[in-house]
PDB file of N, CA and C in Angstrom:
ATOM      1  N   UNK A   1      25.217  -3.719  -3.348  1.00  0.00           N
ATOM      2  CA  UNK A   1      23.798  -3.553  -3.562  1.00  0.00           C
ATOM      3  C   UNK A   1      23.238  -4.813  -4.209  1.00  0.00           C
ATOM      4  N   UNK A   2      22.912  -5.829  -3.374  1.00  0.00           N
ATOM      5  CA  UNK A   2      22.487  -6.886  -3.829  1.00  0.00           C
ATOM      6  C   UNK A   2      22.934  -7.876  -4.772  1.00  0.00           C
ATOM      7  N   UNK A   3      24.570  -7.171  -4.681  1.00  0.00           N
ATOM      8  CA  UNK A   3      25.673  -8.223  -5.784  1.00  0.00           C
ATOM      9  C   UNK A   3      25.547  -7.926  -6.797  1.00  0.00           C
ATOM     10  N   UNK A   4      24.549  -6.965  -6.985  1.00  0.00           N
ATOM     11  CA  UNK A   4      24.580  -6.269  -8.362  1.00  0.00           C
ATOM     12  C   UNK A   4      25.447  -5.771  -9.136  1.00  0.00           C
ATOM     13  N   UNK A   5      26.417  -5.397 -10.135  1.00  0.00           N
ATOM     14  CA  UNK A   5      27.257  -4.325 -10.438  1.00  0.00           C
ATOM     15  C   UNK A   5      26.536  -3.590 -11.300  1.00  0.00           C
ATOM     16  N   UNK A   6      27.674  -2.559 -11.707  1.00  0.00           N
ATOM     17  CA  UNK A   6      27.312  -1.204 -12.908  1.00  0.00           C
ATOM     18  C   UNK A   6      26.802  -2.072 -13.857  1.00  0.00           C
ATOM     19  N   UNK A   7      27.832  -2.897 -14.671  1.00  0.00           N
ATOM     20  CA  UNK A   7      27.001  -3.592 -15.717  1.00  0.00           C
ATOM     21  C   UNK A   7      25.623  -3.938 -15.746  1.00  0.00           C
ATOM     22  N   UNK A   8      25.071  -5.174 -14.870  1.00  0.00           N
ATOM     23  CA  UNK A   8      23.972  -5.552 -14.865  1.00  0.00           C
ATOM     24  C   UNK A   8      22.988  -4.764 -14.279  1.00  0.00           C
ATOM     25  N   UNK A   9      23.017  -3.396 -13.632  1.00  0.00           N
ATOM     26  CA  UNK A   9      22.031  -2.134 -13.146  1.00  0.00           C
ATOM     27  C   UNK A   9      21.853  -2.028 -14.685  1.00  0.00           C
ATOM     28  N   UNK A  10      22.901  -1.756 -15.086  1.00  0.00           N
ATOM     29  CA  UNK A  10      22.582  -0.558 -16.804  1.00  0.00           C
ATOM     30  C   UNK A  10      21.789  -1.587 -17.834  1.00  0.00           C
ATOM     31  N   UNK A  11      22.188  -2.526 -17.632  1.00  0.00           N
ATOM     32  CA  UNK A  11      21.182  -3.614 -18.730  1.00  0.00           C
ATOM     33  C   UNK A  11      19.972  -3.652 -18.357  1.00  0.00           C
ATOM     34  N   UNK A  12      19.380  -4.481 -16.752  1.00  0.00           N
ATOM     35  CA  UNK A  12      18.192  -3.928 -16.316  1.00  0.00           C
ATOM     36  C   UNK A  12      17.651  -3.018 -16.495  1.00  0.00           C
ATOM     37  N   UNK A  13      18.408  -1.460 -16.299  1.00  0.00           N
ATOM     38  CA  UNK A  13      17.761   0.115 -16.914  1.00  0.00           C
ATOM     39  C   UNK A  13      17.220  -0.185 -18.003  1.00  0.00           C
ATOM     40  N   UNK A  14      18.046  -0.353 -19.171  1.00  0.00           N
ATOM     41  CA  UNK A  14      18.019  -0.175 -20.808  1.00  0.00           C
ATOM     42  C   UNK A  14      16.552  -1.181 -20.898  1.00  0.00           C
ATOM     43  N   UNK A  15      16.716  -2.664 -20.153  1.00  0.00           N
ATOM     44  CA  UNK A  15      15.299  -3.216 -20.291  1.00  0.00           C
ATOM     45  C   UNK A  15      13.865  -3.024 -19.714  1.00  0.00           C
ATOM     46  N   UNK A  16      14.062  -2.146 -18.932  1.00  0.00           N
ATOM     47  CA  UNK A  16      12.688  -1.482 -18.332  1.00  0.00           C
ATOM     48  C   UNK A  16      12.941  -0.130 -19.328  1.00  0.00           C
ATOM     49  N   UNK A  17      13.478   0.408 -19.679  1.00  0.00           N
ATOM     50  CA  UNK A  17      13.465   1.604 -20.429  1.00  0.00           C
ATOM     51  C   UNK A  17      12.513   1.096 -22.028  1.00  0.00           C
ATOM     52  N   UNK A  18      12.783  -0.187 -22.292  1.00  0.00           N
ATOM     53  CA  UNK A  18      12.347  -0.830 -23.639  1.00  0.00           C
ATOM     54  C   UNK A  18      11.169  -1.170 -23.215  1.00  0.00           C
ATOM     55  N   UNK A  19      10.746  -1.980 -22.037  1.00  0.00           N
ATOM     56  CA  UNK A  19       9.540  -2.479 -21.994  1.00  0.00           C
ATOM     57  C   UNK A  19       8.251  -1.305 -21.443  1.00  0.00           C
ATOM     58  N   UNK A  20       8.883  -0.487 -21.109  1.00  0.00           N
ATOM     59  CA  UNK A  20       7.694   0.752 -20.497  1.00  0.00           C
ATOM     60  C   UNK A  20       7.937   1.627 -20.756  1.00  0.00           C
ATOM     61  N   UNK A  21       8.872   2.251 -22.046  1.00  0.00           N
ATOM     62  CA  UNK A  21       9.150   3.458 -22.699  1.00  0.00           C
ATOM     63  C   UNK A  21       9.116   4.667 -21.828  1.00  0.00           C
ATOM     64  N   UNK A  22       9.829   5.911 -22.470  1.00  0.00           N
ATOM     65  CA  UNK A  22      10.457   6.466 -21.337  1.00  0.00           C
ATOM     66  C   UNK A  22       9.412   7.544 -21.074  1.00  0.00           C
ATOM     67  N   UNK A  23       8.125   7.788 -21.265  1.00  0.00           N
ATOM     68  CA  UNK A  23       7.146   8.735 -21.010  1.00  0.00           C
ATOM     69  C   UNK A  23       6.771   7.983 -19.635  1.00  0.00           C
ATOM     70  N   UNK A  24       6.855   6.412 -19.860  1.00  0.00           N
ATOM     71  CA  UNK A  24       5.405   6.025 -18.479  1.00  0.00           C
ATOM     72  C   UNK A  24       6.999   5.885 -17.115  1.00  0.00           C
ATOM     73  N   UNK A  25       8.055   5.799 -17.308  1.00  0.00           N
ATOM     74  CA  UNK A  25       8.960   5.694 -16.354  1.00  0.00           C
ATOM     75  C   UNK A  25       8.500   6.545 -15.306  1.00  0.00           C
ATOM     76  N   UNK A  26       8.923   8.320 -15.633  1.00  0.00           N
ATOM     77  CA  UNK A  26       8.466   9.131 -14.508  1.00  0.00           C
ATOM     78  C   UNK A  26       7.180   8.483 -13.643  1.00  0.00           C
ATOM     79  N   UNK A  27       6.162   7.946 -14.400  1.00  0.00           N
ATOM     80  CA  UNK A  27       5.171   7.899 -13.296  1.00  0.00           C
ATOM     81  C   UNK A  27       4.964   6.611 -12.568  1.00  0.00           C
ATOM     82  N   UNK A  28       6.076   5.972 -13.155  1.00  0.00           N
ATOM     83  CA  UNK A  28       6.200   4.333 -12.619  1.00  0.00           C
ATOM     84  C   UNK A  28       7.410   5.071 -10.982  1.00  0.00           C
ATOM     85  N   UNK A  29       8.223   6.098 -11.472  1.00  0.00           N
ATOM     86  CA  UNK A  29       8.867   5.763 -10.338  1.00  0.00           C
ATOM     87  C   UNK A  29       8.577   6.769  -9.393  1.00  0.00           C
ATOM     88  N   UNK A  30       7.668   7.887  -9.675  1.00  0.00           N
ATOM     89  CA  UNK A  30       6.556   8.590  -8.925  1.00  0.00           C
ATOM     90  C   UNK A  30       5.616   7.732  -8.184  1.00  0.00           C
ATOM     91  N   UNK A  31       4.841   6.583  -8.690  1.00  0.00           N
ATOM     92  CA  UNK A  31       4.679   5.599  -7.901  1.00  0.00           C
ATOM     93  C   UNK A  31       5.019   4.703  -6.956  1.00  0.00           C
ATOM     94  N   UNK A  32       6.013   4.230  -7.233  1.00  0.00           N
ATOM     95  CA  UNK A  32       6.992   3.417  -6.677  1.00  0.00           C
ATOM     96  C   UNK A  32       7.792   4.175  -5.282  1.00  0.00           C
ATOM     97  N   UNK A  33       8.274   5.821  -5.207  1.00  0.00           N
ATOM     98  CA  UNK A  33       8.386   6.667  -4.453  1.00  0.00           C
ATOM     99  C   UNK A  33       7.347   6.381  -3.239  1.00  0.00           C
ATOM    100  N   UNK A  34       6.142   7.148  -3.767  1.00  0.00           N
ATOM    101  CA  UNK A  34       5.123   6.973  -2.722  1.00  0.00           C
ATOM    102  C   UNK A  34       4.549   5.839  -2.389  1.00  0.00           C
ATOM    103  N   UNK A  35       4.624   4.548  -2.863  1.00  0.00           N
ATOM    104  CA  UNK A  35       4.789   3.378  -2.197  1.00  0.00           C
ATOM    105  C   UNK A  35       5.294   3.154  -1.292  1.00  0.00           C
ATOM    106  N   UNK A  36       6.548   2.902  -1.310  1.00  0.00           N
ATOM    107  CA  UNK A  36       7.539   2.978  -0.990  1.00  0.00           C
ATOM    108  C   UNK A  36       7.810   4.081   0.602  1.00  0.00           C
ATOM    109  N   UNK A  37       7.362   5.349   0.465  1.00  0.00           N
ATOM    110  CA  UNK A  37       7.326   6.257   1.640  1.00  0.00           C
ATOM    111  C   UNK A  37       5.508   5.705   2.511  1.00  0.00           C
ATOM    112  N   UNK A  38       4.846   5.387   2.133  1.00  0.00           N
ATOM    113  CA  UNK A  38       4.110   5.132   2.429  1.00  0.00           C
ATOM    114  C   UNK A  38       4.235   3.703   3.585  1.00  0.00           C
ATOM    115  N   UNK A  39       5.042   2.833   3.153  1.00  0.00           N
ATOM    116  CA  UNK A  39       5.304   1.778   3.920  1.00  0.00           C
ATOM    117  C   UNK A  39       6.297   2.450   5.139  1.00  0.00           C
ATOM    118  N   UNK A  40       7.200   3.003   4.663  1.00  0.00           N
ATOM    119  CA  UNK A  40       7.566   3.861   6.083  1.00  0.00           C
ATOM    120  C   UNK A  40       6.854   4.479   6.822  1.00  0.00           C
ATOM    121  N   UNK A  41       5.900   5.053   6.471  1.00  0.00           N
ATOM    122  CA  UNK A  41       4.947   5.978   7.638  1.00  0.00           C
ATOM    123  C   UNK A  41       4.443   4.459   8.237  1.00  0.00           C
ATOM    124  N   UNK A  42       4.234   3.737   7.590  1.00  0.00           N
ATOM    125  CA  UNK A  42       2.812   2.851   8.519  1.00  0.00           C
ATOM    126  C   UNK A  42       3.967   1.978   9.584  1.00  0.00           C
ATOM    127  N   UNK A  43       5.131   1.975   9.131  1.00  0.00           N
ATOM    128  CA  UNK A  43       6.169   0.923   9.904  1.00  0.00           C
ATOM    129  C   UNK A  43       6.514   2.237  10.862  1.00  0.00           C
ATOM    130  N   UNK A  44       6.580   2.872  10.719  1.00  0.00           N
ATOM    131  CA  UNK A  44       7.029   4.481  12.114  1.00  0.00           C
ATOM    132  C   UNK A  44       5.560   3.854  12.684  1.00  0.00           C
ATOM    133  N   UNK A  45       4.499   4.063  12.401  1.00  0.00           N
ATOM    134  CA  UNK A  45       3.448   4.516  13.396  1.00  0.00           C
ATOM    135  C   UNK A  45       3.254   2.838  13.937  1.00  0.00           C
ATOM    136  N   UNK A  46       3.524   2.052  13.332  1.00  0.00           N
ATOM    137  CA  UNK A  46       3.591   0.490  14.220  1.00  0.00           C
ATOM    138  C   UNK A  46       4.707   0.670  15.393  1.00  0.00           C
ATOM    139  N   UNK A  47       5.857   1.075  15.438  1.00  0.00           N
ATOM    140  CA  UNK A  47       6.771   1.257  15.769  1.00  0.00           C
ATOM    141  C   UNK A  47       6.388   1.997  17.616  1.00  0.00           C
ATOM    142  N   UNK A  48       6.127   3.125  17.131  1.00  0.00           N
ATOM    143  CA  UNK A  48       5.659   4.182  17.827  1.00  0.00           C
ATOM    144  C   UNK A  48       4.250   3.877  19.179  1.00  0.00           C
ATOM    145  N   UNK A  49       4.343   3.638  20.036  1.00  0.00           N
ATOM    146  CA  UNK A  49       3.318   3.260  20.915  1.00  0.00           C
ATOM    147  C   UNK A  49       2.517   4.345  21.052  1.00  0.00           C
ATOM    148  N   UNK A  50       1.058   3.918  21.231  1.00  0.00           N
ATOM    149  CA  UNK A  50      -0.233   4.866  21.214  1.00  0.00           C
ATOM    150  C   UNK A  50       0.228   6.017  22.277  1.00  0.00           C
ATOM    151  N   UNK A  51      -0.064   6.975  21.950  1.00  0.00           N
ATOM    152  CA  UNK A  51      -0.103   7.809  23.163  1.00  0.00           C
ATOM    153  C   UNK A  51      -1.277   8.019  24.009  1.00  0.00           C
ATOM    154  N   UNK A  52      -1.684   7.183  24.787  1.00  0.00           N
ATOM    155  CA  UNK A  52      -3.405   7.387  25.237  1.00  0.00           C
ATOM    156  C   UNK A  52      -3.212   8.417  27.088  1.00  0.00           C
ATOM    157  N   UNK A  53      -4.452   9.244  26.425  1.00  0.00           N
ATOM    158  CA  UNK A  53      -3.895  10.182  27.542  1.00  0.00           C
ATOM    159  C   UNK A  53      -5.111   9.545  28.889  1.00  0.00           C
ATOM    160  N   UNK A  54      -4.641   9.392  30.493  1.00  0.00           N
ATOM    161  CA  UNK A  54      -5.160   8.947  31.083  1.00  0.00           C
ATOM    162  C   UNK A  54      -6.296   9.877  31.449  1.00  0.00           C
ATOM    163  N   UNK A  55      -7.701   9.137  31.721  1.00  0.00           N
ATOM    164  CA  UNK A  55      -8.993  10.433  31.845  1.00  0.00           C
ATOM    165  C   UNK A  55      -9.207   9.991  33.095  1.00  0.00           C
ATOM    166  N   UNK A  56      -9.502  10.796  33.905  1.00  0.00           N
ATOM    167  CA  UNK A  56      -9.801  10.100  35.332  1.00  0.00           C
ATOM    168  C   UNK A  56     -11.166   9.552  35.249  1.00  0.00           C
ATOM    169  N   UNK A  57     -11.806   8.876  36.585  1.00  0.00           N
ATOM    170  CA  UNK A  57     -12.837   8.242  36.454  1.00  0.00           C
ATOM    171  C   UNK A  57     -13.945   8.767  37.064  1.00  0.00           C
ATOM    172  N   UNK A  58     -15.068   9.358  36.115  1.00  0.00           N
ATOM    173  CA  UNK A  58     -16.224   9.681  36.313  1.00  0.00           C
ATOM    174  C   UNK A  58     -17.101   9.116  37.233  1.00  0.00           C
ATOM    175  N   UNK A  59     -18.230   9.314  37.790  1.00  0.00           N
ATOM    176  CA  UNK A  59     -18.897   8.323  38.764  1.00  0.00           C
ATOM    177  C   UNK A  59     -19.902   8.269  37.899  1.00  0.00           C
ATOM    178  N   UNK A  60     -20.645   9.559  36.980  1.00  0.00           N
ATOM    179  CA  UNK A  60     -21.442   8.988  36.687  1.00  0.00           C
ATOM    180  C   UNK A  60     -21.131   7.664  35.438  1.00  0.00           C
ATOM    181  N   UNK A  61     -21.725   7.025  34.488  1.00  0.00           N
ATOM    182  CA  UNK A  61     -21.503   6.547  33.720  1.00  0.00           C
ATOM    183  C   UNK A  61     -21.867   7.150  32.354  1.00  0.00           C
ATOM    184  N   UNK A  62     -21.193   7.003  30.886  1.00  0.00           N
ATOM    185  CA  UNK A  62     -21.218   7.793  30.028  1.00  0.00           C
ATOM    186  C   UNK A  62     -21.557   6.831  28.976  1.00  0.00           C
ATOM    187  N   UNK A  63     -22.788   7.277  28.152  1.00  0.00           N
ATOM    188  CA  UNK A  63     -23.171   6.120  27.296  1.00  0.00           C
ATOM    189  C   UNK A  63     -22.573   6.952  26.108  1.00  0.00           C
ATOM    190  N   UNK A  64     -22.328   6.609  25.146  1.00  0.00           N
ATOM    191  CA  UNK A  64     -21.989   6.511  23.388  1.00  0.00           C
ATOM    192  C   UNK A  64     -22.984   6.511  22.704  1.00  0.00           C
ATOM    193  N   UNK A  65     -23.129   7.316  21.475  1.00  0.00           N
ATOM    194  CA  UNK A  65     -24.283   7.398  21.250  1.00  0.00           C
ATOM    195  C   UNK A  65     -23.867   6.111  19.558  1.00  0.00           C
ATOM    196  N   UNK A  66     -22.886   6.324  19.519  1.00  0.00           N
ATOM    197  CA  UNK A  66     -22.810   5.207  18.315  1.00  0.00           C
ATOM    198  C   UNK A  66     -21.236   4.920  18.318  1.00  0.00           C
ATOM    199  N   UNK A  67     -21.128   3.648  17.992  1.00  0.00           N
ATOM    200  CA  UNK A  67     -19.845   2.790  17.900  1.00  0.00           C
ATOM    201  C   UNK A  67     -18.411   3.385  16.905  1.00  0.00           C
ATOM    202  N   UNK A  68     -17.284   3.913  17.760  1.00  0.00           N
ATOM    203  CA  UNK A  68     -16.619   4.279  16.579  1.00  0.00           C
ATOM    204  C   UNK A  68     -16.020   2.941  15.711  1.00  0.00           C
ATOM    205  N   UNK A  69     -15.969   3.404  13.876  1.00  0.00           N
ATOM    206  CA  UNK A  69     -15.869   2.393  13.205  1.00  0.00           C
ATOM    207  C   UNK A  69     -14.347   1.437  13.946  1.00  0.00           C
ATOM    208  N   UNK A  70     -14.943   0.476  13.303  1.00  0.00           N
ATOM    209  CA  UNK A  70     -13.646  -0.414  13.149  1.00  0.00           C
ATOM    210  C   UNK A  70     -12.479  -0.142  12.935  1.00  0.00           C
ATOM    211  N   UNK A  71     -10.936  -0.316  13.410  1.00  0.00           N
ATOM    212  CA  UNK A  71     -10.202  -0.019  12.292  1.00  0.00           C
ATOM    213  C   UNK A  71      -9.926  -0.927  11.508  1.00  0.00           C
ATOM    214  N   UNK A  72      -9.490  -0.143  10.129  1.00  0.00           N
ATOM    215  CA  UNK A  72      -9.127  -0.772   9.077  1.00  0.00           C
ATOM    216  C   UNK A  72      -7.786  -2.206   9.385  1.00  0.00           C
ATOM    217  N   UNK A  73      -7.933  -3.066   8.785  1.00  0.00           N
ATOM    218  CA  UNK A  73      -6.522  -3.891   8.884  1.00  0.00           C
ATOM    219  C   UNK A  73      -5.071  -2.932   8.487  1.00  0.00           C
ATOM    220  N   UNK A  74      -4.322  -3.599   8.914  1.00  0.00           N
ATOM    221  CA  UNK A  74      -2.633  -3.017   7.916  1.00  0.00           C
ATOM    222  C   UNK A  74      -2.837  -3.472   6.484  1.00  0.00           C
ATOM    223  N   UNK A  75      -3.107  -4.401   6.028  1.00  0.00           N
ATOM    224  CA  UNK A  75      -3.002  -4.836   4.869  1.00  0.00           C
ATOM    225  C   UNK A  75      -3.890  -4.417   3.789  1.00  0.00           C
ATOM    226  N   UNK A  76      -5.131  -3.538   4.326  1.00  0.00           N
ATOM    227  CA  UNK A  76      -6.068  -3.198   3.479  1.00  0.00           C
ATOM    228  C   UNK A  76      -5.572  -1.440   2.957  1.00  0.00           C
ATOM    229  N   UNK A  77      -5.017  -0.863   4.325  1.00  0.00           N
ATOM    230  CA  UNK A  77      -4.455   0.445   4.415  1.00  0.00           C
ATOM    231  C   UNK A  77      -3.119   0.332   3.074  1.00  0.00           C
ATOM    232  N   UNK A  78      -2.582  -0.664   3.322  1.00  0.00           N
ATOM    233  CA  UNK A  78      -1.165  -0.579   2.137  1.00  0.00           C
ATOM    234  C   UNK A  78      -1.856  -0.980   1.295  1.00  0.00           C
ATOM    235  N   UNK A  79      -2.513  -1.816   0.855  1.00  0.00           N
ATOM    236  CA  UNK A  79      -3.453  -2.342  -0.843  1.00  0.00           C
ATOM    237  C   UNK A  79      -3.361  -1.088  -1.087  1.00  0.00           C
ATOM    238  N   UNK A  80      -4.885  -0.406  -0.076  1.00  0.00           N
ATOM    239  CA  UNK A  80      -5.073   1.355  -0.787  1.00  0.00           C
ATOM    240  C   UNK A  80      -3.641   2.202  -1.411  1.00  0.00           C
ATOM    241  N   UNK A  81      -3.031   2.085  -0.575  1.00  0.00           N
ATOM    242  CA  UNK A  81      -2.007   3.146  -1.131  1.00  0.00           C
ATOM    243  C   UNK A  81      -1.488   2.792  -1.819  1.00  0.00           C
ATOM    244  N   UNK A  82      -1.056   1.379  -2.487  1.00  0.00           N
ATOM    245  CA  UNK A  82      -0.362   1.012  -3.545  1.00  0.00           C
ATOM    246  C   UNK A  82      -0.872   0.863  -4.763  1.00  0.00           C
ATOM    247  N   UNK A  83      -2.255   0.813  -4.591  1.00  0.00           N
ATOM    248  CA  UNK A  83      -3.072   0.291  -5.777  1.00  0.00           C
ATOM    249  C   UNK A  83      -3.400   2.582  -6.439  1.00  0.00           C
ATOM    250  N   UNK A  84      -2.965   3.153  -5.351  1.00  0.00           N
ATOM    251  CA  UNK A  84      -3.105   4.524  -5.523  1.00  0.00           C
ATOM    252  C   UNK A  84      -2.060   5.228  -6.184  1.00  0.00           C
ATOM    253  N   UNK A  85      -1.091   4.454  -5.933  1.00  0.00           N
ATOM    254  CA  UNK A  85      -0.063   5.044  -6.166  1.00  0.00           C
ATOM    255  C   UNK A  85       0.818   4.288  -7.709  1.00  0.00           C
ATOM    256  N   UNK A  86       1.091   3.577  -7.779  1.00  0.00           N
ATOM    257  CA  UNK A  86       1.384   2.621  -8.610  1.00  0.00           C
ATOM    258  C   UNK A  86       0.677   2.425  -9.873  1.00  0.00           C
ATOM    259  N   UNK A  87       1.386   2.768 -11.191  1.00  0.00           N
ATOM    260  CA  UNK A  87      -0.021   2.739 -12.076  1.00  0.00           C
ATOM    261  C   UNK A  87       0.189   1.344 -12.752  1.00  0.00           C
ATOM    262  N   UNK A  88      -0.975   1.154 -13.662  1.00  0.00           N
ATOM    263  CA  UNK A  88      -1.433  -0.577 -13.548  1.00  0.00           C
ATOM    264  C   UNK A  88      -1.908  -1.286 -12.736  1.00  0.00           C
ATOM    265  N   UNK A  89      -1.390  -1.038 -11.655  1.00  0.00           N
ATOM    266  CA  UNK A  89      -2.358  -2.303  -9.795  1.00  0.00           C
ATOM    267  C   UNK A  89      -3.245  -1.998  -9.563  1.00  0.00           C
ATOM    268  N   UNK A  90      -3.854  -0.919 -10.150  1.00  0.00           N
ATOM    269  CA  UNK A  90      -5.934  -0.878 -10.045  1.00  0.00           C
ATOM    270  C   UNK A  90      -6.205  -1.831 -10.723  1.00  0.00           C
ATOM    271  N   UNK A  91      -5.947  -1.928 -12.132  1.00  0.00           N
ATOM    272  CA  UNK A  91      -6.331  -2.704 -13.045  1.00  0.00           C
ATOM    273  C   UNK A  91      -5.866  -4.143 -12.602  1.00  0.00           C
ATOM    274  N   UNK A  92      -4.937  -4.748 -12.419  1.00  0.00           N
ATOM    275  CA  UNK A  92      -4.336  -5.835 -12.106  1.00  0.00           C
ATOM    276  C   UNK A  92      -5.466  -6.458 -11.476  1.00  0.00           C
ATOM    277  N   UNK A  93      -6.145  -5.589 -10.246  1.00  0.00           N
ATOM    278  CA  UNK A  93      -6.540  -5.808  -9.103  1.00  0.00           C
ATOM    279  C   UNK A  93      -7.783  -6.633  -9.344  1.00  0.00           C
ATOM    280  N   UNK A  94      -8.260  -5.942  -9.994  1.00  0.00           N
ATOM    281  CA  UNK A  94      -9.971  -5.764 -10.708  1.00  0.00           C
ATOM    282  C   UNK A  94      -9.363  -6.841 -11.735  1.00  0.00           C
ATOM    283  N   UNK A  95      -8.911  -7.321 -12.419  1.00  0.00           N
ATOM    284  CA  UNK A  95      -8.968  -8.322 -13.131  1.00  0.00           C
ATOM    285  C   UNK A  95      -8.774  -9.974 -12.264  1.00  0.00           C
ATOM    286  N   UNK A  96      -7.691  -9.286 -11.253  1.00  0.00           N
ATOM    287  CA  UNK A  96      -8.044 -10.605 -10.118  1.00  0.00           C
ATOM    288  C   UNK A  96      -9.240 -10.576  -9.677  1.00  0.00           C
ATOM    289  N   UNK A  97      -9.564  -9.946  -8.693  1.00  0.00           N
ATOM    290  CA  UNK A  97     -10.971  -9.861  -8.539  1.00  0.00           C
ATOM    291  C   UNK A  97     -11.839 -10.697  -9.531  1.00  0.00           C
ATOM    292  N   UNK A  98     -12.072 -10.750 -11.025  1.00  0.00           N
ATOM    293  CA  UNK A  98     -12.836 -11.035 -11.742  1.00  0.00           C
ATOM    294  C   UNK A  98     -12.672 -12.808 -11.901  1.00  0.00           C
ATOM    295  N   UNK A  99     -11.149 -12.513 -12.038  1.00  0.00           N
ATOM    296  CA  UNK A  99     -10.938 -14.150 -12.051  1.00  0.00           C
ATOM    297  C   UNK A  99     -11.471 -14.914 -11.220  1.00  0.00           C
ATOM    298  N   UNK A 100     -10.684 -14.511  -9.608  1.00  0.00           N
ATOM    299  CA  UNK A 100     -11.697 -15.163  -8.741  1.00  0.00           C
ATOM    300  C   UNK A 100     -13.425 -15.413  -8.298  1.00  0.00           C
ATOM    301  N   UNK A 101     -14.148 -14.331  -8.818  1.00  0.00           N
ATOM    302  CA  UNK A 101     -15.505 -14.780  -9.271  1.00  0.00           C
ATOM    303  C   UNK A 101     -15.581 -15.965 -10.352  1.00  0.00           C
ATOM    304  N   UNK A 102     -15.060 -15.893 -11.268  1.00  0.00           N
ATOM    305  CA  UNK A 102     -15.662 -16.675 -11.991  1.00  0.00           C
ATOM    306  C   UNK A 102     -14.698 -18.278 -12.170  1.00  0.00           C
ATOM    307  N   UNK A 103     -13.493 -17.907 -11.063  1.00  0.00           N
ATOM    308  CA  UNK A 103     -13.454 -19.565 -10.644  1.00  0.00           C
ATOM    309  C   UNK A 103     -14.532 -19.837  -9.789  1.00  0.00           C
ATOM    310  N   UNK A 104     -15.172 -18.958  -9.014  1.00  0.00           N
ATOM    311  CA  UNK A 104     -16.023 -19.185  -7.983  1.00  0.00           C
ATOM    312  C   UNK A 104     -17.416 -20.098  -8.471  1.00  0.00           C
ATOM    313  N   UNK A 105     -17.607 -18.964  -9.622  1.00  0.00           N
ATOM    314  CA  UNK A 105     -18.700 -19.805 -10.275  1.00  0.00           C
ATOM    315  C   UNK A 105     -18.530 -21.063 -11.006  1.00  0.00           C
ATOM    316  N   UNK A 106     -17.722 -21.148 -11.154  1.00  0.00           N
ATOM    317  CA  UNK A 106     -17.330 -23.127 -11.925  1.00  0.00           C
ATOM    318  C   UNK A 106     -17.179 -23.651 -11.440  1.00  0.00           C
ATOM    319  N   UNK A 107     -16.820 -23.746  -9.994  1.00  0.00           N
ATOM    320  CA  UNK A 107     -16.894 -24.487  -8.820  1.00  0.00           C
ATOM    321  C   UNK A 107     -18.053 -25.028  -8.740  1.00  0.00           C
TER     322      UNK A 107
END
């Protein structure tokens, strides 16, 4: 497992156990879970080819009455779920965010 042994797993443990005390663990790795499963669903459904069912062809012509949205990127879909799931990466986020405004503005 990454050349890892018992020893150096259990030291790593003991130091995330010290730096995020053991109340916020559960929800760090409740997070980290659904992260984590979350990137599997989206890598299955990349995986997986559309199923588009064939419609035969109308003569008359069929107008739309409004545009279905866009889809979302991949990368905006995993932000969401990680920044959802994961506690701290809202905040992280929004403080980047802020930074980059206000390099923006000293520019």
């Amino acid at each position: 497992m990454f050349g890892l042994g018992p020893s150096e797993l259990l030291i790593i443990a003991v130091i995330v156990l010290i730096l995020f005390g053991a109340k916020r663990l559960p929800e760090i790795g409740k997070g980290l879970g659904g992260a984590i499963r979350e990137f599997r669903n989206v890598r299955k459904d990349l995986a997986e080819p559309p199923n588009e069912v064939e419609q035969p062809l109308d003569t008359a012509p069929v107008k739309s009455v409004a545009e279905p949205p866009a889809p979302r990127p991949l990368e905006a879909k995993l932000t969401d779920a990680v920044i959802g799931q994961v506690p701290g990466v809202k905040r992280a986020m929004e403080v980047k965010d802020k930074a980059q405004k206000i390099k923006a503005i000293l520019q």
